[in-house]
PDB file of N, CA and C in Angstrom:
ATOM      1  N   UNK A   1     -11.006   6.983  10.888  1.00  0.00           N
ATOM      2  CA  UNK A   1      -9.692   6.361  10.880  1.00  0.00           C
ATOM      3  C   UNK A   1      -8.580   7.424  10.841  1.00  0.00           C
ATOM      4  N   UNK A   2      -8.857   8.730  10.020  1.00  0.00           N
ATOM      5  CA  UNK A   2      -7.576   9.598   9.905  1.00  0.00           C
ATOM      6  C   UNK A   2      -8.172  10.668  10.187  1.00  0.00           C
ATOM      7  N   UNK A   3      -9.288  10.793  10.904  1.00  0.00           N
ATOM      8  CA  UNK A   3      -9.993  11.696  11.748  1.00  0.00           C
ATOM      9  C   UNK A   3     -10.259  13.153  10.076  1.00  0.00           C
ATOM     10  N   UNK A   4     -10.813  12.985   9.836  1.00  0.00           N
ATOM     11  CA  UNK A   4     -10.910  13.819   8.409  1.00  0.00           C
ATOM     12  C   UNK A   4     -12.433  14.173   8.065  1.00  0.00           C
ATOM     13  N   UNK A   5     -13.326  14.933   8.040  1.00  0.00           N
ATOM     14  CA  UNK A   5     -14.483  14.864   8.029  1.00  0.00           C
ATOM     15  C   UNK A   5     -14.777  14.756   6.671  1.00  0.00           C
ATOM     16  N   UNK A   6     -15.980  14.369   6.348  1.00  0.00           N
ATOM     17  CA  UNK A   6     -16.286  13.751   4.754  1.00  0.00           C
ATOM     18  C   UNK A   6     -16.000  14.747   3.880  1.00  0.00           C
ATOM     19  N   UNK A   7     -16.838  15.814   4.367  1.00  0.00           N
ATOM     20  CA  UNK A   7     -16.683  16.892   3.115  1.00  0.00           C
ATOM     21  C   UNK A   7     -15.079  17.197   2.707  1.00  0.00           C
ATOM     22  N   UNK A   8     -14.001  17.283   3.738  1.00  0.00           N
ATOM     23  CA  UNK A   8     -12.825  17.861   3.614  1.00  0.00           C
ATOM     24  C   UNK A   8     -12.443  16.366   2.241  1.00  0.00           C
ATOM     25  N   UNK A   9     -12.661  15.389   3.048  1.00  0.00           N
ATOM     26  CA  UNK A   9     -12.412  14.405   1.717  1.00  0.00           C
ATOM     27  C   UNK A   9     -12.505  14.331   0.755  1.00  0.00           C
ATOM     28  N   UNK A  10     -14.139  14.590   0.470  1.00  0.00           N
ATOM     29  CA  UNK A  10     -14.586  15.059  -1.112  1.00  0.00           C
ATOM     30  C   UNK A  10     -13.692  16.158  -2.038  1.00  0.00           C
ATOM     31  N   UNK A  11     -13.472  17.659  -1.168  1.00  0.00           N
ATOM     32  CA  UNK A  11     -12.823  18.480  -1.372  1.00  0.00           C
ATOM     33  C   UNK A  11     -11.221  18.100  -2.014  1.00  0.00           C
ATOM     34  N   UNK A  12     -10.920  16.938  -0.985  1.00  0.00           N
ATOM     35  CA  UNK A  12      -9.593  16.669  -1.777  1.00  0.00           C
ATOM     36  C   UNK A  12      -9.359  16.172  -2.953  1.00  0.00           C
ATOM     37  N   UNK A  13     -10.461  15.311  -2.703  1.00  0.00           N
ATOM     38  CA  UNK A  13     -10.145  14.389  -3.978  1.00  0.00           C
ATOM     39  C   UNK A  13     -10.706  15.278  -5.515  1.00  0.00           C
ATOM     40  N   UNK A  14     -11.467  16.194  -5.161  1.00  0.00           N
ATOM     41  CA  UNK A  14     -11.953  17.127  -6.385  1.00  0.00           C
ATOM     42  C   UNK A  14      -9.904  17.966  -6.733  1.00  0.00           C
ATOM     43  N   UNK A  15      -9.379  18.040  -5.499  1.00  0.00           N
ATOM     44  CA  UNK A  15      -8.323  19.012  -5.376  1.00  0.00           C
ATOM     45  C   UNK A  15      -6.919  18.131  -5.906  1.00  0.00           C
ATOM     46  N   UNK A  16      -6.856  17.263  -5.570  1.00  0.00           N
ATOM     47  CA  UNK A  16      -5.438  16.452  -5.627  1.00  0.00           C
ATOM     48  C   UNK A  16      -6.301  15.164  -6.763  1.00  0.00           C
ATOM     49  N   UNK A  17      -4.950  14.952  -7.479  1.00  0.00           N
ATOM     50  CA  UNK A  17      -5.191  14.240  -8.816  1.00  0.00           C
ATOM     51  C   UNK A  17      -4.554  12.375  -8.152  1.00  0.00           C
ATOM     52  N   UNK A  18      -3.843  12.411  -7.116  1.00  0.00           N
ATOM     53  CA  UNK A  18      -3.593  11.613  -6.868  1.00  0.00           C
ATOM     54  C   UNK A  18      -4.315  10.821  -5.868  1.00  0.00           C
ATOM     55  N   UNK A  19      -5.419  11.181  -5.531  1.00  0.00           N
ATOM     56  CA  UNK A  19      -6.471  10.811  -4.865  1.00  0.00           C
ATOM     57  C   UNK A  19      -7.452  10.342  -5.343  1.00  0.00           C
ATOM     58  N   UNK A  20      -7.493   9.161  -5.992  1.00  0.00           N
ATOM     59  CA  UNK A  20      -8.867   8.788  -6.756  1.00  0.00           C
ATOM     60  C   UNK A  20      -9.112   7.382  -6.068  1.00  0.00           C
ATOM     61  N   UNK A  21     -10.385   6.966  -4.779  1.00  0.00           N
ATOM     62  CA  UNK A  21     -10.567   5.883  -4.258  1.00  0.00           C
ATOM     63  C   UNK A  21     -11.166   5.031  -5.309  1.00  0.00           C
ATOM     64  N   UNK A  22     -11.643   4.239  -5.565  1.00  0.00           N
ATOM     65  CA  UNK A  22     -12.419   3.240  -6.051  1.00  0.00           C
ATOM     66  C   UNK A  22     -14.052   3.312  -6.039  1.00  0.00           C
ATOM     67  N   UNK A  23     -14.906   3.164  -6.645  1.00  0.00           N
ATOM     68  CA  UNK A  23     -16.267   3.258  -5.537  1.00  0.00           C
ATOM     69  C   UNK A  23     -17.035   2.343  -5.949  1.00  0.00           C
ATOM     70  N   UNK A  24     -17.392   1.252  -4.690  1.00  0.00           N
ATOM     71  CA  UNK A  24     -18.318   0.168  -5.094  1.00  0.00           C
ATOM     72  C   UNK A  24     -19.440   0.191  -5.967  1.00  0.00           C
ATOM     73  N   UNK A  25     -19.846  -0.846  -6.362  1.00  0.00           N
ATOM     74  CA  UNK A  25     -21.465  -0.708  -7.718  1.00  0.00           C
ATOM     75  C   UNK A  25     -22.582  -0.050  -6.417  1.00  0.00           C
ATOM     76  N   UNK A  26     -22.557   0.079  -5.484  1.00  0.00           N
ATOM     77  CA  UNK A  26     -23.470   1.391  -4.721  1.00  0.00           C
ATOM     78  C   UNK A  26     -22.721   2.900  -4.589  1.00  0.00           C
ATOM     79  N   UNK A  27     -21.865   2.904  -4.913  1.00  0.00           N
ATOM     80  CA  UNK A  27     -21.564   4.333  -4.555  1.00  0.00           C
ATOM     81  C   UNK A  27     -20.659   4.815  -3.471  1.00  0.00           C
ATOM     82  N   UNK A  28     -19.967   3.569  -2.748  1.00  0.00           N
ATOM     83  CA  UNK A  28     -19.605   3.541  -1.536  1.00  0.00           C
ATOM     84  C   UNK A  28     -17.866   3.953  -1.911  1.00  0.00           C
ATOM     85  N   UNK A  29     -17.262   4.849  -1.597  1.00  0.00           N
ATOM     86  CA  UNK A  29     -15.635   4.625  -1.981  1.00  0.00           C
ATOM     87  C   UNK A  29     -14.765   3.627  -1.349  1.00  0.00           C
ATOM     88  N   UNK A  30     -13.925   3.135  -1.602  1.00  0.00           N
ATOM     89  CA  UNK A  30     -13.286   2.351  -0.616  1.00  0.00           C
ATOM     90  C   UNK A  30     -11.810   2.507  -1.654  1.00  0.00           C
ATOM     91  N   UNK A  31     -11.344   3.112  -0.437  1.00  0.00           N
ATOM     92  CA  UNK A  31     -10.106   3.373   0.351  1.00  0.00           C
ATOM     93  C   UNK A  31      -8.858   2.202   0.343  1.00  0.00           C
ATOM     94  N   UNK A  32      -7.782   2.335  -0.327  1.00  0.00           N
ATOM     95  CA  UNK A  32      -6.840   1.063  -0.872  1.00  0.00           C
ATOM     96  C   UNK A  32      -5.863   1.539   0.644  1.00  0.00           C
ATOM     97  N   UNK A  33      -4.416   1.079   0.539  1.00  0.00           N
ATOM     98  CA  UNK A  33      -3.796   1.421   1.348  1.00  0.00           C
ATOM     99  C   UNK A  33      -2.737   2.822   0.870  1.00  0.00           C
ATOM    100  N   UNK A  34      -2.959   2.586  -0.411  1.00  0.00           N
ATOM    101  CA  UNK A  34      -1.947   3.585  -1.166  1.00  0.00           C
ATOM    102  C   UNK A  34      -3.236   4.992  -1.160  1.00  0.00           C
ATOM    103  N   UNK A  35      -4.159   4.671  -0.673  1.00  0.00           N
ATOM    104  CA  UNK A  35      -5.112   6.092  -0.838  1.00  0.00           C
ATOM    105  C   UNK A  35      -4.846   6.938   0.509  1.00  0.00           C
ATOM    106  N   UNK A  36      -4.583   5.709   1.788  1.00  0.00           N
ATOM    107  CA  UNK A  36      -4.893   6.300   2.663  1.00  0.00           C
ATOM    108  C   UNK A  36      -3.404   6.715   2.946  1.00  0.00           C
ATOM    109  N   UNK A  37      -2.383   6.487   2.690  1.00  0.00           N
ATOM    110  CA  UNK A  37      -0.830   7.081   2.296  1.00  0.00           C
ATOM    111  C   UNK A  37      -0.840   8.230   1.875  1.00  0.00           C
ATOM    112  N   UNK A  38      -2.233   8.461   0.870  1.00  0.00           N
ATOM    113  CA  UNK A  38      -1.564   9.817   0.134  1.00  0.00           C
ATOM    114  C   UNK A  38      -2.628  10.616   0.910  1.00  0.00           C
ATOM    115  N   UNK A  39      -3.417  10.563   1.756  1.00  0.00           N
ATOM    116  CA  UNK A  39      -4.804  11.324   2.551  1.00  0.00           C
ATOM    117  C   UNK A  39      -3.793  11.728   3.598  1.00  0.00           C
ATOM    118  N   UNK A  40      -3.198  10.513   4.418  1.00  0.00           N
ATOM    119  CA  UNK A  40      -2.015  11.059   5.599  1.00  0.00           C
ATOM    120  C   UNK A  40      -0.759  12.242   5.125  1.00  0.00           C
ATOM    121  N   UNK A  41       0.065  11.887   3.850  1.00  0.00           N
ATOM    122  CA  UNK A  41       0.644  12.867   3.276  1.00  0.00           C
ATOM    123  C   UNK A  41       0.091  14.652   3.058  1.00  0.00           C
ATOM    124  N   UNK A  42      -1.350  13.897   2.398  1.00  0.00           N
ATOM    125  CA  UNK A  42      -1.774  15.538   2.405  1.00  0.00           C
ATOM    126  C   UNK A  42      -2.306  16.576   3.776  1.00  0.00           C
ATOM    127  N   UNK A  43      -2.687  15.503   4.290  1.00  0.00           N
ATOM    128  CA  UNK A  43      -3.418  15.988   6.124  1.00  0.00           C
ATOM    129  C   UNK A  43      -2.131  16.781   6.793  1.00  0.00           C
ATOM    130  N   UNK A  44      -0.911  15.990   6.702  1.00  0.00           N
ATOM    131  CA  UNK A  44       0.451  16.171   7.002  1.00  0.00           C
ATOM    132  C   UNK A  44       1.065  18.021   6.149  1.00  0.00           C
ATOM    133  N   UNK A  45       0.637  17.710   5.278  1.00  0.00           N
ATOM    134  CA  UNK A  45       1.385  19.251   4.770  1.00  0.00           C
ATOM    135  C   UNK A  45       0.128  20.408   4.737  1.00  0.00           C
ATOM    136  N   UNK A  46      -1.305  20.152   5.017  1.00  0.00           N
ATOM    137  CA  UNK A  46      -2.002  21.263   4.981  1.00  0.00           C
ATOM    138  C   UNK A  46      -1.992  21.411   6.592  1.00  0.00           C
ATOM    139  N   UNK A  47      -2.054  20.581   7.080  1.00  0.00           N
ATOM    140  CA  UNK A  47      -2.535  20.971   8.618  1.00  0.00           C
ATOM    141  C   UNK A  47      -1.341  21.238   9.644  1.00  0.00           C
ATOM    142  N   UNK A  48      -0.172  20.471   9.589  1.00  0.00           N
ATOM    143  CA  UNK A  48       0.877  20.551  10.285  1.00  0.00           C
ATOM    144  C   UNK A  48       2.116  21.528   9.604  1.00  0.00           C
ATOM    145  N   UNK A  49       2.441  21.471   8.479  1.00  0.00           N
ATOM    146  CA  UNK A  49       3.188  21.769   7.608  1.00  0.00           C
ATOM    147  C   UNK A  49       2.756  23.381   7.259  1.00  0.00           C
ATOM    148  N   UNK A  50       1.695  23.385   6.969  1.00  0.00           N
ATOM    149  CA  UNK A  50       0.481  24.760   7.015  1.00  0.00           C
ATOM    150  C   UNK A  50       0.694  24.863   5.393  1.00  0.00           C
ATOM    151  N   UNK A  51       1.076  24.310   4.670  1.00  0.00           N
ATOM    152  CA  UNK A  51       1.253  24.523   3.151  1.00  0.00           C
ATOM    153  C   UNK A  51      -0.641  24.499   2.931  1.00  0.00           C
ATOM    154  N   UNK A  52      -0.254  25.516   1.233  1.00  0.00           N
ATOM    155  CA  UNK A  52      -1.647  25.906   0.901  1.00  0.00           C
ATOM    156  C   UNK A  52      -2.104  24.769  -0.020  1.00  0.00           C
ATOM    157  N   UNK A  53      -3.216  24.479  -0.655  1.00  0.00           N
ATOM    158  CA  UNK A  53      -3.739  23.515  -1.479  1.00  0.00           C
ATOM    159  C   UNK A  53      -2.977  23.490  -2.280  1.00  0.00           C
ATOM    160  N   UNK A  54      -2.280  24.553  -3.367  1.00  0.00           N
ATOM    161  CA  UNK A  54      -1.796  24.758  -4.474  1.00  0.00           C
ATOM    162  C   UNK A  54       0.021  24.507  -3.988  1.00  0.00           C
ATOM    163  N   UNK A  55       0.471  24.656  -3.221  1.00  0.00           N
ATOM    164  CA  UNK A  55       1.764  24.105  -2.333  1.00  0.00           C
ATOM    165  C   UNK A  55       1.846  22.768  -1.824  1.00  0.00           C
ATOM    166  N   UNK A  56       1.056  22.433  -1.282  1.00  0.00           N
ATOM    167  CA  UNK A  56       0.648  20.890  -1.228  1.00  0.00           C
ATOM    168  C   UNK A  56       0.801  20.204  -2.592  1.00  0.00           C
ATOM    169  N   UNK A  57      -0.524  20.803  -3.527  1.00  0.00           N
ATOM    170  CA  UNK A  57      -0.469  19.866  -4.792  1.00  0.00           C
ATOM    171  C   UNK A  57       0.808  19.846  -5.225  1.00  0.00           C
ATOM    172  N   UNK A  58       2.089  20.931  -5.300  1.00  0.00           N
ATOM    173  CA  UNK A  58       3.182  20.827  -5.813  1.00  0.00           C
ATOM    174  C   UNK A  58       4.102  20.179  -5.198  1.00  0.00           C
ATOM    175  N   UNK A  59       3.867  19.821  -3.866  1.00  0.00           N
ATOM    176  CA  UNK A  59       4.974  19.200  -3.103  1.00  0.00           C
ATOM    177  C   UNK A  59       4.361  17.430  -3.231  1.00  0.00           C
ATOM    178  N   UNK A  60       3.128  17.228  -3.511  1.00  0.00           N
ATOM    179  CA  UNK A  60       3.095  15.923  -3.621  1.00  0.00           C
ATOM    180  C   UNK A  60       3.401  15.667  -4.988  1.00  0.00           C
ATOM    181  N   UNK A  61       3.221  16.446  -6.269  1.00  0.00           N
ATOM    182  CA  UNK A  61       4.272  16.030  -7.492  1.00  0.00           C
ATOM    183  C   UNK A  61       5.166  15.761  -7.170  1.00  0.00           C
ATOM    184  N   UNK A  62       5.965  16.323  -6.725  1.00  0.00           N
ATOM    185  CA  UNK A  62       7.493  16.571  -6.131  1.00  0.00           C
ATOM    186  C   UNK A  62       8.022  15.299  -6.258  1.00  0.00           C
ATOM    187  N   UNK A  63       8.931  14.628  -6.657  1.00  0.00           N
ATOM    188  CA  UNK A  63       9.260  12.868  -5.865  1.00  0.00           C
ATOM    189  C   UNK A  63      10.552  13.703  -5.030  1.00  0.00           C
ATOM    190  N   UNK A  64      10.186  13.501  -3.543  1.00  0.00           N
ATOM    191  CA  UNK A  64      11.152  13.631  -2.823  1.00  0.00           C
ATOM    192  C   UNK A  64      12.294  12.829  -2.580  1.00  0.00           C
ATOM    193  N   UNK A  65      13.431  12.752  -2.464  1.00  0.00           N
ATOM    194  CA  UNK A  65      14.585  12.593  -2.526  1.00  0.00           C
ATOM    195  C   UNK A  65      14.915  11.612  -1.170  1.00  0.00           C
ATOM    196  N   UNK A  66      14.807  10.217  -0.673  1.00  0.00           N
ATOM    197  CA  UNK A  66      15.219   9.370   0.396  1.00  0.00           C
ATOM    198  C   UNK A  66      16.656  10.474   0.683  1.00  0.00           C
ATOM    199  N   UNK A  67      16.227  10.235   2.003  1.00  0.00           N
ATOM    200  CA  UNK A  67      17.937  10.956   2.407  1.00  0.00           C
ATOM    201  C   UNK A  67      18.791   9.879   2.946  1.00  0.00           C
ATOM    202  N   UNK A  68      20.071  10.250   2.772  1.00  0.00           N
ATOM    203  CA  UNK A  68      21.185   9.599   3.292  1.00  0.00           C
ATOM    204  C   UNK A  68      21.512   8.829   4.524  1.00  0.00           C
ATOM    205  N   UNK A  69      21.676   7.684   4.311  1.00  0.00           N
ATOM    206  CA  UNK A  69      21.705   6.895   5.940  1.00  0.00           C
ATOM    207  C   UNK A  69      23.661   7.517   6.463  1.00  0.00           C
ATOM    208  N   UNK A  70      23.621   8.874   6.901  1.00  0.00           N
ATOM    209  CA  UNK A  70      25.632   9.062   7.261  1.00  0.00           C
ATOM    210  C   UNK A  70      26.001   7.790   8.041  1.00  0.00           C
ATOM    211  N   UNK A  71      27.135   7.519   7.696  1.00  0.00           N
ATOM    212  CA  UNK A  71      28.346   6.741   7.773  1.00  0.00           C
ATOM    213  C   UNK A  71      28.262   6.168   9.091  1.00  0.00           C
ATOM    214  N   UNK A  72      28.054   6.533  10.134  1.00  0.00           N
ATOM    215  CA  UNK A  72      28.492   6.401  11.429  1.00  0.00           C
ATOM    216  C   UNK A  72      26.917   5.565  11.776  1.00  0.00           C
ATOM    217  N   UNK A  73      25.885   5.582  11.132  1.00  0.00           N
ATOM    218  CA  UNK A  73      24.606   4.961  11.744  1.00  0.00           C
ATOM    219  C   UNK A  73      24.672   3.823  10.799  1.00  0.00           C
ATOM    220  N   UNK A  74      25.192   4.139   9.542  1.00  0.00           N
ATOM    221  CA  UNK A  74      25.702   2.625   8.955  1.00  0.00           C
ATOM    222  C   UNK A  74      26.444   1.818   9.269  1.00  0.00           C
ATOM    223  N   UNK A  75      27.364   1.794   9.850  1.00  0.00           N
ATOM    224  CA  UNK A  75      28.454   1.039  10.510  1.00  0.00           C
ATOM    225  C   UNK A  75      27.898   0.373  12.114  1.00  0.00           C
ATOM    226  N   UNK A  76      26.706   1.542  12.665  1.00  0.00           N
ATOM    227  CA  UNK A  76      26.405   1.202  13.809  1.00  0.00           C
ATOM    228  C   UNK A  76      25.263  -0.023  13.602  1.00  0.00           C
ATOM    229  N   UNK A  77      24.956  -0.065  12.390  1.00  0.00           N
ATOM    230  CA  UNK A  77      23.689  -0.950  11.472  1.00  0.00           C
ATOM    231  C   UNK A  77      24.671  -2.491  11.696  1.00  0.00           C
ATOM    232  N   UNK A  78      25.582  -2.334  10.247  1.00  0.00           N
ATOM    233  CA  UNK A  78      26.332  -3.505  10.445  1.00  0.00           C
ATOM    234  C   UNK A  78      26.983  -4.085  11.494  1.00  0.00           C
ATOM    235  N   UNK A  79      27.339  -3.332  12.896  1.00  0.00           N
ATOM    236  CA  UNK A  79      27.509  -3.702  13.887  1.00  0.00           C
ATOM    237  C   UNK A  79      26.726  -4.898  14.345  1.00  0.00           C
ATOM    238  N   UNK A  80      25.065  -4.084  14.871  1.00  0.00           N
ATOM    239  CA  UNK A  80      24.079  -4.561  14.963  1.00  0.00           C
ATOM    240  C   UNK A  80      23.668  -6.009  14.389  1.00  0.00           C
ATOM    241  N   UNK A  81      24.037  -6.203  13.229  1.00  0.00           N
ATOM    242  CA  UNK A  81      23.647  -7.206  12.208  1.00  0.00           C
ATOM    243  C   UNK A  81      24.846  -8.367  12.483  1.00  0.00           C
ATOM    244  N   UNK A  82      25.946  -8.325  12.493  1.00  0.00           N
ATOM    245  CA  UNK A  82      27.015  -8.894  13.030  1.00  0.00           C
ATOM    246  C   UNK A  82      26.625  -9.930  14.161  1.00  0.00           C
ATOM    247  N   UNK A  83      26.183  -9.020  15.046  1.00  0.00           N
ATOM    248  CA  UNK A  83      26.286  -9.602  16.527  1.00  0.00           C
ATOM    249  C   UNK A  83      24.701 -10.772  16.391  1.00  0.00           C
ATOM    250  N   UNK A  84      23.762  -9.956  15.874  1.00  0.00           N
ATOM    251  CA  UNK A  84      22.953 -10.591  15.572  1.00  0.00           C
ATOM    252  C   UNK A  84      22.586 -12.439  15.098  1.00  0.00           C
ATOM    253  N   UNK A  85      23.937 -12.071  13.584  1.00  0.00           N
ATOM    254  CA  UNK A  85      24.307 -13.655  12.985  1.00  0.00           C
ATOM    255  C   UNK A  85      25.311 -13.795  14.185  1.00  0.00           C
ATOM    256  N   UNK A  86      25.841 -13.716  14.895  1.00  0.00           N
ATOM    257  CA  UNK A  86      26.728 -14.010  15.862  1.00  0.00           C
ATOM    258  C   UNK A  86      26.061 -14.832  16.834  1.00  0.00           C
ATOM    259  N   UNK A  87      24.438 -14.322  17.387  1.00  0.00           N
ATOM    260  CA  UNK A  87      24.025 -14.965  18.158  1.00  0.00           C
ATOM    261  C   UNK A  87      23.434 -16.099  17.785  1.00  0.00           C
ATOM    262  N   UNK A  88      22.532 -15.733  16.231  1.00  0.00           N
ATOM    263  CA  UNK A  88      22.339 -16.959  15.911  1.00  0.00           C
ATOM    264  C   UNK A  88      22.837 -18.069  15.644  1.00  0.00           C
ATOM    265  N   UNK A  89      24.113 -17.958  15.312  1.00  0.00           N
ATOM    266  CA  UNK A  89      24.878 -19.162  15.311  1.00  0.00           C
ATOM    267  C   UNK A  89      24.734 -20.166  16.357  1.00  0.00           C
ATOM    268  N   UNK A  90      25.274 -19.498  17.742  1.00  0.00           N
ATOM    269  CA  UNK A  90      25.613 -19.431  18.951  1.00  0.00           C
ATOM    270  C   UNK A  90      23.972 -20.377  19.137  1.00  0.00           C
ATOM    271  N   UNK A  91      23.070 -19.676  19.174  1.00  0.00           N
ATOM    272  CA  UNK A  91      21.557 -20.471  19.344  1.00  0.00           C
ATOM    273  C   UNK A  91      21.556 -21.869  18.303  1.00  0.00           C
ATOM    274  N   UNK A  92      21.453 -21.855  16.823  1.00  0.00           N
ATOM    275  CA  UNK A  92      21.712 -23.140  16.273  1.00  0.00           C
ATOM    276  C   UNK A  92      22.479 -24.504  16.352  1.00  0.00           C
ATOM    277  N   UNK A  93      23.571 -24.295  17.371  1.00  0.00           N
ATOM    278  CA  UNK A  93      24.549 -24.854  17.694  1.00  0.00           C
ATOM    279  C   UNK A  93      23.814 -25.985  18.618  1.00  0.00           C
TER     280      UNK A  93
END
């Protein structure tokens, strides 16, 4: 599914604290949606990002900061939304 070979998996989850799947009464792990969020996050900063295990682990502590929607894509939002109830009206009628 996130193209990841088993062992690298195991490895993580021994490595990152925020990686703990579940594992059925056989032994089987299974994978929530919030696991496979934080598997894409980490795949994302070791492989693309090139951060090291120990840079990774600190950047997924990290709570990163949502950035700013600037002014001009907000207004272009409420535009959007406007015309929108505008049409629906226009259709309910």
């Amino acid at each position: 599914m996130l193209d990841i070979d088993q062992p690298v998996l195991r490895f993580w989850e021994t490595e990152f604290k925020e990686l703990s799947p579940r594992k059925s009464k056989s032994g089987k792990r299974q994978y929530k949606e919030y696991d496979l969020k934080v598997l894409r996050r980490i795949k994302q900063l070791l492989y693309k990002e090139r951060y090291t295990i120990e840079g990774a682990r600190r950047k997924l502590a990290t709570k990163e900061k949502p950035t700013e929607i600037p002014d001009k894509i907000r207004e272009k939002f409420q535009q959007i939304k406007t015309g929108l109830q505008e049409l629906k009206q226009i259709i309910e009628k």
